[in-house]
N, C-alpha and C. Protein backbone atom coordinates (compact mmCIF):
# COMPACT_ATOMS: atom_id res chain seq x y z
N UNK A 1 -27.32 -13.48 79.01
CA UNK A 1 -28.55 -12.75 78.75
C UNK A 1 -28.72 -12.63 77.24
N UNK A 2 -29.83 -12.87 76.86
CA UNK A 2 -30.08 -12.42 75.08
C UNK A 2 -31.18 -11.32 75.44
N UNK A 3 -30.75 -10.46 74.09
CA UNK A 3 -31.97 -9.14 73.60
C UNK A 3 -32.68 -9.53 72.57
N UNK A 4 -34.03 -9.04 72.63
CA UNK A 4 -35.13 -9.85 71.55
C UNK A 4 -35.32 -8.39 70.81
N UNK A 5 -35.16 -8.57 69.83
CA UNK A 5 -35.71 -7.12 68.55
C UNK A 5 -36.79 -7.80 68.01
N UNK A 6 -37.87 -6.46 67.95
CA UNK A 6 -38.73 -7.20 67.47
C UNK A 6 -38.73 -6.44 65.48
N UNK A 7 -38.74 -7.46 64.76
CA UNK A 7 -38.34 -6.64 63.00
C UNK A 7 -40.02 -7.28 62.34
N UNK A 8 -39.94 -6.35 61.36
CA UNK A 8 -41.34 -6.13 61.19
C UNK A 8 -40.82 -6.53 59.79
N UNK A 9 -41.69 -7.27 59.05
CA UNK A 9 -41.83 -7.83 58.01
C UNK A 9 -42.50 -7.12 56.85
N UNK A 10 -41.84 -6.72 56.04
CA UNK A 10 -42.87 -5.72 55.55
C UNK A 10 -43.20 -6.81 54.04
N UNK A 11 -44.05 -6.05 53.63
CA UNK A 11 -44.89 -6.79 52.00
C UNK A 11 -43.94 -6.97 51.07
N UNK A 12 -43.08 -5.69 51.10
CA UNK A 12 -41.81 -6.37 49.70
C UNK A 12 -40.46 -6.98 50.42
N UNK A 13 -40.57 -7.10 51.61
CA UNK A 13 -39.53 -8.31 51.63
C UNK A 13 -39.99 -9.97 51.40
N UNK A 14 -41.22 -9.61 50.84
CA UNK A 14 -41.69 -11.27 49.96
C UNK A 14 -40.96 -11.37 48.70
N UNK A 15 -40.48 -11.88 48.43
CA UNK A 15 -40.54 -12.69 46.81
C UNK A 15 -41.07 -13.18 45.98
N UNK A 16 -41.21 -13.61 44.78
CA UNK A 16 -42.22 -13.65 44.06
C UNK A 16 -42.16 -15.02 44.25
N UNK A 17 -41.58 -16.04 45.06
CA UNK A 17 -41.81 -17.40 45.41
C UNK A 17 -42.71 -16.91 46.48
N UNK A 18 -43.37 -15.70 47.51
CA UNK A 18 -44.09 -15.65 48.78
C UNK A 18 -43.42 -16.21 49.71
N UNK A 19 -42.01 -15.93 49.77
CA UNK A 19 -41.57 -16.28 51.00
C UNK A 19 -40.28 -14.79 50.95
N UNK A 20 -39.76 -14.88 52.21
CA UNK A 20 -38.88 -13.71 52.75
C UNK A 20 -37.62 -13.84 51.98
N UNK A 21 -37.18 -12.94 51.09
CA UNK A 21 -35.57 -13.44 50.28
C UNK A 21 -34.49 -13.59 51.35
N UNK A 22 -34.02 -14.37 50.43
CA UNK A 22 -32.69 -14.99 51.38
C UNK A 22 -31.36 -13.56 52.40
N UNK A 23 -31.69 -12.82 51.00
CA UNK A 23 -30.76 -11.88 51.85
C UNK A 23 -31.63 -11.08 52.94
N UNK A 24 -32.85 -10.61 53.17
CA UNK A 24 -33.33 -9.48 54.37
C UNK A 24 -33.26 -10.35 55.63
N UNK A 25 -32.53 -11.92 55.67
CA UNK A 25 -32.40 -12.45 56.91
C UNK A 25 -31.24 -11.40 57.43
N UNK A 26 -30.41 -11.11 56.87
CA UNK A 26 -29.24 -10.47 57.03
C UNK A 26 -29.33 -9.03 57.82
N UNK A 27 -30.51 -7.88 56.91
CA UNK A 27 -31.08 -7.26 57.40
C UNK A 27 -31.91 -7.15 58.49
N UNK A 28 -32.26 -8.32 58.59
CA UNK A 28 -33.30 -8.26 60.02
C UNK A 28 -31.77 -8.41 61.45
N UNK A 29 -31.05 -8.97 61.08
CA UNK A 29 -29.43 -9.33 61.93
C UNK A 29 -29.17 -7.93 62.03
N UNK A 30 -29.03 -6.78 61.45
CA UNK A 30 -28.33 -5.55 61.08
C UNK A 30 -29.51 -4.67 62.00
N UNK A 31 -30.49 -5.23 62.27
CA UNK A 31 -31.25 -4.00 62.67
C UNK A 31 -31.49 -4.12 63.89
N UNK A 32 -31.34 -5.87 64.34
CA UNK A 32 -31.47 -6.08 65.77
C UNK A 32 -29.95 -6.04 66.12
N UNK A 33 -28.83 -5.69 65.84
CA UNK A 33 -27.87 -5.30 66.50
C UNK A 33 -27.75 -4.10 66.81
N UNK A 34 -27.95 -3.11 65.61
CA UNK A 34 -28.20 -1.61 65.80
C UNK A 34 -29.25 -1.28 66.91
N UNK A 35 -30.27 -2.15 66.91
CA UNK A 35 -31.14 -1.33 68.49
C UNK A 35 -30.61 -2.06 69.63
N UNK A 36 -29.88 -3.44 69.59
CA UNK A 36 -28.96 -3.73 70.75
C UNK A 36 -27.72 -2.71 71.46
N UNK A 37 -26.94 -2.23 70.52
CA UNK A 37 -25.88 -1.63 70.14
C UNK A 37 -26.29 -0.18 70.65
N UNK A 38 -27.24 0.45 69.87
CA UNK A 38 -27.47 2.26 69.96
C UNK A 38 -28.72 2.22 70.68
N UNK A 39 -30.07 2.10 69.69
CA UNK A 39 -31.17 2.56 70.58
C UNK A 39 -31.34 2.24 71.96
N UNK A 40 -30.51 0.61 72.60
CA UNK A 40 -31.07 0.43 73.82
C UNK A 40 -30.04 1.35 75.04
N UNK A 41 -29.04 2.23 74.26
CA UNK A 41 -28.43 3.01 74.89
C UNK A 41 -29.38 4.79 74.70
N UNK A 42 -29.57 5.23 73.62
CA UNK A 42 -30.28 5.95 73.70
C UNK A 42 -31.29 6.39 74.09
N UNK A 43 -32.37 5.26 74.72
CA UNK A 43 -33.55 5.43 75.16
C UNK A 43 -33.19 5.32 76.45
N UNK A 44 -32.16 5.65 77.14
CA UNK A 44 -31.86 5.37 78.46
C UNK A 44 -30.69 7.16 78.62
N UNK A 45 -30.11 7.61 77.62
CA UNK A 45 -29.76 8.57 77.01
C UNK A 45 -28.04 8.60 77.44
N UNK A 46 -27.88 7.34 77.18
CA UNK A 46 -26.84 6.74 77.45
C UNK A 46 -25.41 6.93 75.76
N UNK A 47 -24.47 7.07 75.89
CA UNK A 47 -23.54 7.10 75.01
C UNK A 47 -23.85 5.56 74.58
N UNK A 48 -23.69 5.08 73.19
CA UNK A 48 -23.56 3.53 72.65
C UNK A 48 -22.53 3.53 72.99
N UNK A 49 -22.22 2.19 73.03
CA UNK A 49 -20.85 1.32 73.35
C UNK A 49 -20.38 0.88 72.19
N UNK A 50 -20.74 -0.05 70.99
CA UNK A 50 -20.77 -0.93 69.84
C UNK A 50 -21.19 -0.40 68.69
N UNK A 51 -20.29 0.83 68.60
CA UNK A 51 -21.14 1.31 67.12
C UNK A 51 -19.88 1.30 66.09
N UNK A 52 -18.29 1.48 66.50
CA UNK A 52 -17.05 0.98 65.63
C UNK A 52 -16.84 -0.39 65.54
N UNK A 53 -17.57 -0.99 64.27
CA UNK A 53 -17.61 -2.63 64.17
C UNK A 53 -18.34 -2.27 62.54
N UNK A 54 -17.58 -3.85 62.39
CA UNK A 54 -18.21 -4.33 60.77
C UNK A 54 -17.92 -6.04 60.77
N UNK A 55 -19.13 -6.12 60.14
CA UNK A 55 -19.14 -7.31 59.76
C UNK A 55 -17.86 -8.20 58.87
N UNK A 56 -17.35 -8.95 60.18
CA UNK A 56 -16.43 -9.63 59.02
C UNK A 56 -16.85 -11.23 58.44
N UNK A 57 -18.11 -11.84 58.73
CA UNK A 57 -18.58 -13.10 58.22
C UNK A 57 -19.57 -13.07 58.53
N UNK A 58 -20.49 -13.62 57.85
CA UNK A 58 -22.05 -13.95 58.64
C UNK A 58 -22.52 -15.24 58.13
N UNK A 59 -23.10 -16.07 58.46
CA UNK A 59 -23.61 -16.92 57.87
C UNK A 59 -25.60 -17.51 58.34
N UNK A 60 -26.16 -18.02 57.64
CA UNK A 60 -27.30 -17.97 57.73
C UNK A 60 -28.13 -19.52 57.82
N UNK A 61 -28.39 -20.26 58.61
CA UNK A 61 -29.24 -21.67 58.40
C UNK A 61 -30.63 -21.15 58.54
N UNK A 62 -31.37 -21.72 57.08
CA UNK A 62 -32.47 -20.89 56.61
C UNK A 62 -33.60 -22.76 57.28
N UNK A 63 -34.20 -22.38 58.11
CA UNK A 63 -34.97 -23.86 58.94
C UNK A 63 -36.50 -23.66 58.19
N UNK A 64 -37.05 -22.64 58.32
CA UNK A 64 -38.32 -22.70 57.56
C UNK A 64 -38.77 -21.13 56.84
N UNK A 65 -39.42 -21.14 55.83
CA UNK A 65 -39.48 -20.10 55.33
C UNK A 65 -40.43 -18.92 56.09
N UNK A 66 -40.19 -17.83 55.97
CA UNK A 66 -41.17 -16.95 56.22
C UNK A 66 -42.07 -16.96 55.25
N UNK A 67 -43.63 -16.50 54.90
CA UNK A 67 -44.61 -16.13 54.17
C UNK A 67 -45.37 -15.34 54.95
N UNK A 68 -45.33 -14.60 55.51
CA UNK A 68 -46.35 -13.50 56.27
C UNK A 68 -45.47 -12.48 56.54
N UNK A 69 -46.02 -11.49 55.46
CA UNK A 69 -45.51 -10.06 56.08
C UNK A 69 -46.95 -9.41 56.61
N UNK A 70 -46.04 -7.96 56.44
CA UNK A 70 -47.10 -7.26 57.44
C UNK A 70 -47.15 -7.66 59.35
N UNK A 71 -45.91 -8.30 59.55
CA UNK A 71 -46.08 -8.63 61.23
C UNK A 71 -44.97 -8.65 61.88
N UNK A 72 -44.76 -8.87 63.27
CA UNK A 72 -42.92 -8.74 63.75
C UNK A 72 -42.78 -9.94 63.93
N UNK A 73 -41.70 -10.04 63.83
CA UNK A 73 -40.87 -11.49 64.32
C UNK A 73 -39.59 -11.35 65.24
N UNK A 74 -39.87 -11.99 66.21
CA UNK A 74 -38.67 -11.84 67.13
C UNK A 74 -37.40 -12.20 66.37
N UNK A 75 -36.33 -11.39 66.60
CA UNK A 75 -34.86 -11.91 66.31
C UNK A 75 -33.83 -11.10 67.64
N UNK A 76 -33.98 -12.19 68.39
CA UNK A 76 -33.12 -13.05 69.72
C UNK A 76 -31.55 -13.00 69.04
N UNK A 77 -30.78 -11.80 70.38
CA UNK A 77 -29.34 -12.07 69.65
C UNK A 77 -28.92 -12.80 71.06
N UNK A 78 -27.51 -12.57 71.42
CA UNK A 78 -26.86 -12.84 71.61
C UNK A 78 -25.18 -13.21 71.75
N UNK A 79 -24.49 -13.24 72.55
CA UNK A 79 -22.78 -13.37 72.02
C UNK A 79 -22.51 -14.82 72.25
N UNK A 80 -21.91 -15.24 71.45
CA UNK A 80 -21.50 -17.07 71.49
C UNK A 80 -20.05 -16.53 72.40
N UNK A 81 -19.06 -15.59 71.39
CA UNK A 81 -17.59 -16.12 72.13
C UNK A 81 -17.18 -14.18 72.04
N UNK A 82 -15.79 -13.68 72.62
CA UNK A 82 -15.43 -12.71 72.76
C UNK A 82 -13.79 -12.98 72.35
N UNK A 83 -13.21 -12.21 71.59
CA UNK A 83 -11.55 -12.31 71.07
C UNK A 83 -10.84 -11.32 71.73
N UNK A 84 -9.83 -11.03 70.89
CA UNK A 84 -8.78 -9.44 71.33
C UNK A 84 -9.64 -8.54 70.63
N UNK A 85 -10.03 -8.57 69.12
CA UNK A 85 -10.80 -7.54 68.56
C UNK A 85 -11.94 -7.96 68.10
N UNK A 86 -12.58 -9.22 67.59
CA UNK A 86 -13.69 -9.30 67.42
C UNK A 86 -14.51 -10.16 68.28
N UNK A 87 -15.72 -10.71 67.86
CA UNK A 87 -16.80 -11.39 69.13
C UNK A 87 -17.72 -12.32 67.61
N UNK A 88 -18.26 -12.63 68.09
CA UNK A 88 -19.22 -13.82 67.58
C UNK A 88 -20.73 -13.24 68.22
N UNK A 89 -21.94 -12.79 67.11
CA UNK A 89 -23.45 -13.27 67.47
C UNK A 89 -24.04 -14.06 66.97
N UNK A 90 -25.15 -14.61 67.39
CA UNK A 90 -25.65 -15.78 67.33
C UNK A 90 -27.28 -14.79 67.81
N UNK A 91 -28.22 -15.61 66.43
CA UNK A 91 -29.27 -14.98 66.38
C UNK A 91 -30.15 -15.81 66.08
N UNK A 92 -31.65 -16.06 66.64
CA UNK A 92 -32.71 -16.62 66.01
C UNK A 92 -33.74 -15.98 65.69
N UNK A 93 -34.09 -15.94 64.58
CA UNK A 93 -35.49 -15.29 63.90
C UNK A 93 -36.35 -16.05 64.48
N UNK A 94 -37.92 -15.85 65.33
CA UNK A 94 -38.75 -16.84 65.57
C UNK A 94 -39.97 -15.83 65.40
N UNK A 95 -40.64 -16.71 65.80
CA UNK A 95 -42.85 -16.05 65.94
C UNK A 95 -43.79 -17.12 66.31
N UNK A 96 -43.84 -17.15 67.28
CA UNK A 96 -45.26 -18.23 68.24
C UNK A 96 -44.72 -19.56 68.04
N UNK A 97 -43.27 -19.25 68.47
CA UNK A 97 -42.78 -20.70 69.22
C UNK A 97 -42.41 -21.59 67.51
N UNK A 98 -41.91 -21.16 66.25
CA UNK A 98 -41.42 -21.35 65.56
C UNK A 98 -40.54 -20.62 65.23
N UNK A 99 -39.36 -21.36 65.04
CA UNK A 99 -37.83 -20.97 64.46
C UNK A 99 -37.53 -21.25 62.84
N UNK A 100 -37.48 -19.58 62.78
CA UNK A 100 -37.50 -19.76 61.05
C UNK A 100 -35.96 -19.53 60.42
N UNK A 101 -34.93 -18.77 61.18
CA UNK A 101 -33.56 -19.25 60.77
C UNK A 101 -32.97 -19.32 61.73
N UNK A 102 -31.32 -19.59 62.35
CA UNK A 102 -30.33 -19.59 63.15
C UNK A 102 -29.39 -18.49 61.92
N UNK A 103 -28.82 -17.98 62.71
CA UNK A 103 -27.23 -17.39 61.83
C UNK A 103 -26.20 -16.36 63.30
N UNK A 104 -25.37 -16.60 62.48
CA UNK A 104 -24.23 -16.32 63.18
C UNK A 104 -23.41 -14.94 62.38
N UNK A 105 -23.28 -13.90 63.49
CA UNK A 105 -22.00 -13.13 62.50
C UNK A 105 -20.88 -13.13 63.23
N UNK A 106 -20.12 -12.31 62.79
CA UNK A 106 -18.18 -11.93 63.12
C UNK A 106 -17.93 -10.73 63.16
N UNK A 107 -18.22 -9.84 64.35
CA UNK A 107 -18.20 -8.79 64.42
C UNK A 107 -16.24 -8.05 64.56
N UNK A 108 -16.04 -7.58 64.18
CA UNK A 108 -14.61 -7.27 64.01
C UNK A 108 -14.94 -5.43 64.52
N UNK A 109 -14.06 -5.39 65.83
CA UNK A 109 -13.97 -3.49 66.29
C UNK A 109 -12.81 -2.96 65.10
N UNK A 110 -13.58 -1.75 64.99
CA UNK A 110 -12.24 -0.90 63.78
C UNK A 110 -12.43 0.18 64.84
N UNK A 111 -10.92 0.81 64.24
CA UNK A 111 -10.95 2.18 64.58
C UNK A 111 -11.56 3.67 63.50
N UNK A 112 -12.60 3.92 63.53
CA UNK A 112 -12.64 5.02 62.53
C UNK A 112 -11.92 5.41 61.52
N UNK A 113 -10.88 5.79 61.88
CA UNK A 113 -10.02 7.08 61.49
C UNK A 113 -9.24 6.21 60.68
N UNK A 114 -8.36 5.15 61.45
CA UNK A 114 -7.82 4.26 60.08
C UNK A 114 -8.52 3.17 59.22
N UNK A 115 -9.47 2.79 59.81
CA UNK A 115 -10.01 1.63 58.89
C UNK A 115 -9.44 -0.02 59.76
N UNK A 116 -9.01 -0.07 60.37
CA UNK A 116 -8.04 -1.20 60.65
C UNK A 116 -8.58 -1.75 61.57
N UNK A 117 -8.79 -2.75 62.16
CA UNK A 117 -9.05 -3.56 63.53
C UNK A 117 -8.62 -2.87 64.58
N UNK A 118 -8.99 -3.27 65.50
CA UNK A 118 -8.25 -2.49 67.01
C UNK A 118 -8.62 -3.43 68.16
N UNK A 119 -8.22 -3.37 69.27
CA UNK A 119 -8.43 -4.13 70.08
C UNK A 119 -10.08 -3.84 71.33
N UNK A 120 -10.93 -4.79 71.25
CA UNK A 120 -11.70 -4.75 72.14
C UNK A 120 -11.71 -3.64 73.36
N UNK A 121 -12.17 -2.64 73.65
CA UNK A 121 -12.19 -1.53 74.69
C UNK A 121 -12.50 -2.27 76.01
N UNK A 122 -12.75 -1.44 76.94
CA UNK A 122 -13.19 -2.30 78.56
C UNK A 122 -14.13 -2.39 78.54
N UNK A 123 -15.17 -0.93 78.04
CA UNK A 123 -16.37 -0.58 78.23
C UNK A 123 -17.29 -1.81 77.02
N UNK A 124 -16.23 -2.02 75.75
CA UNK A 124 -17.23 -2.71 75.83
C UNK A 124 -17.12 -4.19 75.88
N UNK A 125 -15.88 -4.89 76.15
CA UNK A 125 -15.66 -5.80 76.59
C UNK A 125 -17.17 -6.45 78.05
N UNK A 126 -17.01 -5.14 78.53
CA UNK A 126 -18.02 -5.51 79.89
C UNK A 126 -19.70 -5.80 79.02
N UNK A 127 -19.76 -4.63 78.31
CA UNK A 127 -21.04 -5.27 77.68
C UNK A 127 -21.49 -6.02 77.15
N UNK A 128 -20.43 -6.62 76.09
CA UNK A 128 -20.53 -8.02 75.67
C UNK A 128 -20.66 -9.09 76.42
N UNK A 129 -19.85 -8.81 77.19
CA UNK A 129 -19.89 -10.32 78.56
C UNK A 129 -21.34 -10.10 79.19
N UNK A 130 -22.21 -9.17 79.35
CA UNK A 130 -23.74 -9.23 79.85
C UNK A 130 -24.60 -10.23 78.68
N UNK A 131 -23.88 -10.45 77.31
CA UNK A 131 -24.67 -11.22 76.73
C UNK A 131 -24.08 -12.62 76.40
N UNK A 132 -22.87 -12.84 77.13
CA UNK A 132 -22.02 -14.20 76.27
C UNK A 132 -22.79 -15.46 77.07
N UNK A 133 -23.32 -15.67 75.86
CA UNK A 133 -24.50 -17.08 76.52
C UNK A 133 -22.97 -18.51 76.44
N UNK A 134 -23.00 -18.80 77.55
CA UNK A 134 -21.86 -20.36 77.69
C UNK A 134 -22.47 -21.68 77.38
């Protein structure tokens, strides 16, 4: 299964080339995990599952530029793979059947309190597997 966020483009994530800077691809990744992660548990008034995690890699294939703010653009996640403590997403930015990047992150579970990795829980082991596209 994939979740579609829809991220809204605003006027100063243009550049003065008129296209979207390289880094708010990153941000638009950060915001459709957070409403994957929390809001789509909250609006259901549900405890989140995926909120002890940090990014341990991300990477970005930039396919065509954005130039239109002011509008949403789908960004489609998804899980590629699942570990002992971290998982793999896999994301496409699109809008009316054009794909404007692919990127991938490395989500790594910590434990709060120490800072350190920890091992994948059940609860959310199970949730991840509702999205691990094969």
């Amino acid at each position: 299964m994939k979740y579609t966020h829809k991220a809204f483009v605003r006027w100063d994530d243009l550049d003065a080339f008129g296209h979207v800077n390289n880094a708010k691809y990153l941000t638009y990744a950060q915001e459709a995990r957070f409403d994957w992660g929390w809001y789509s548990f909250a609006e259901k008034k549900e405890e989140p599952i995926l909120m002890e995690m940090v990014v341990a890699r991300a990477e970005v294939d930039y396919l065509a530029p954005i130039t239109e703010g002011g509008c949403f653009y789908d960004v489609t996640l998804w899980v590629d793979s699942i570990g002992n403590s971290s998982f793999v997403n896999g994301y496409e930015i699109s809008k009316d059947g054009v794909i404007y990047a692919k990127m991938k992150t490395v989500q790594v579970t910590i434990d709060l309190n120490t800072r350190k990795s920890r091992p994948i829980n059940d609860a959310e082991r199970e949730f991840l597997t509702k999205f691990l596209e094969k």
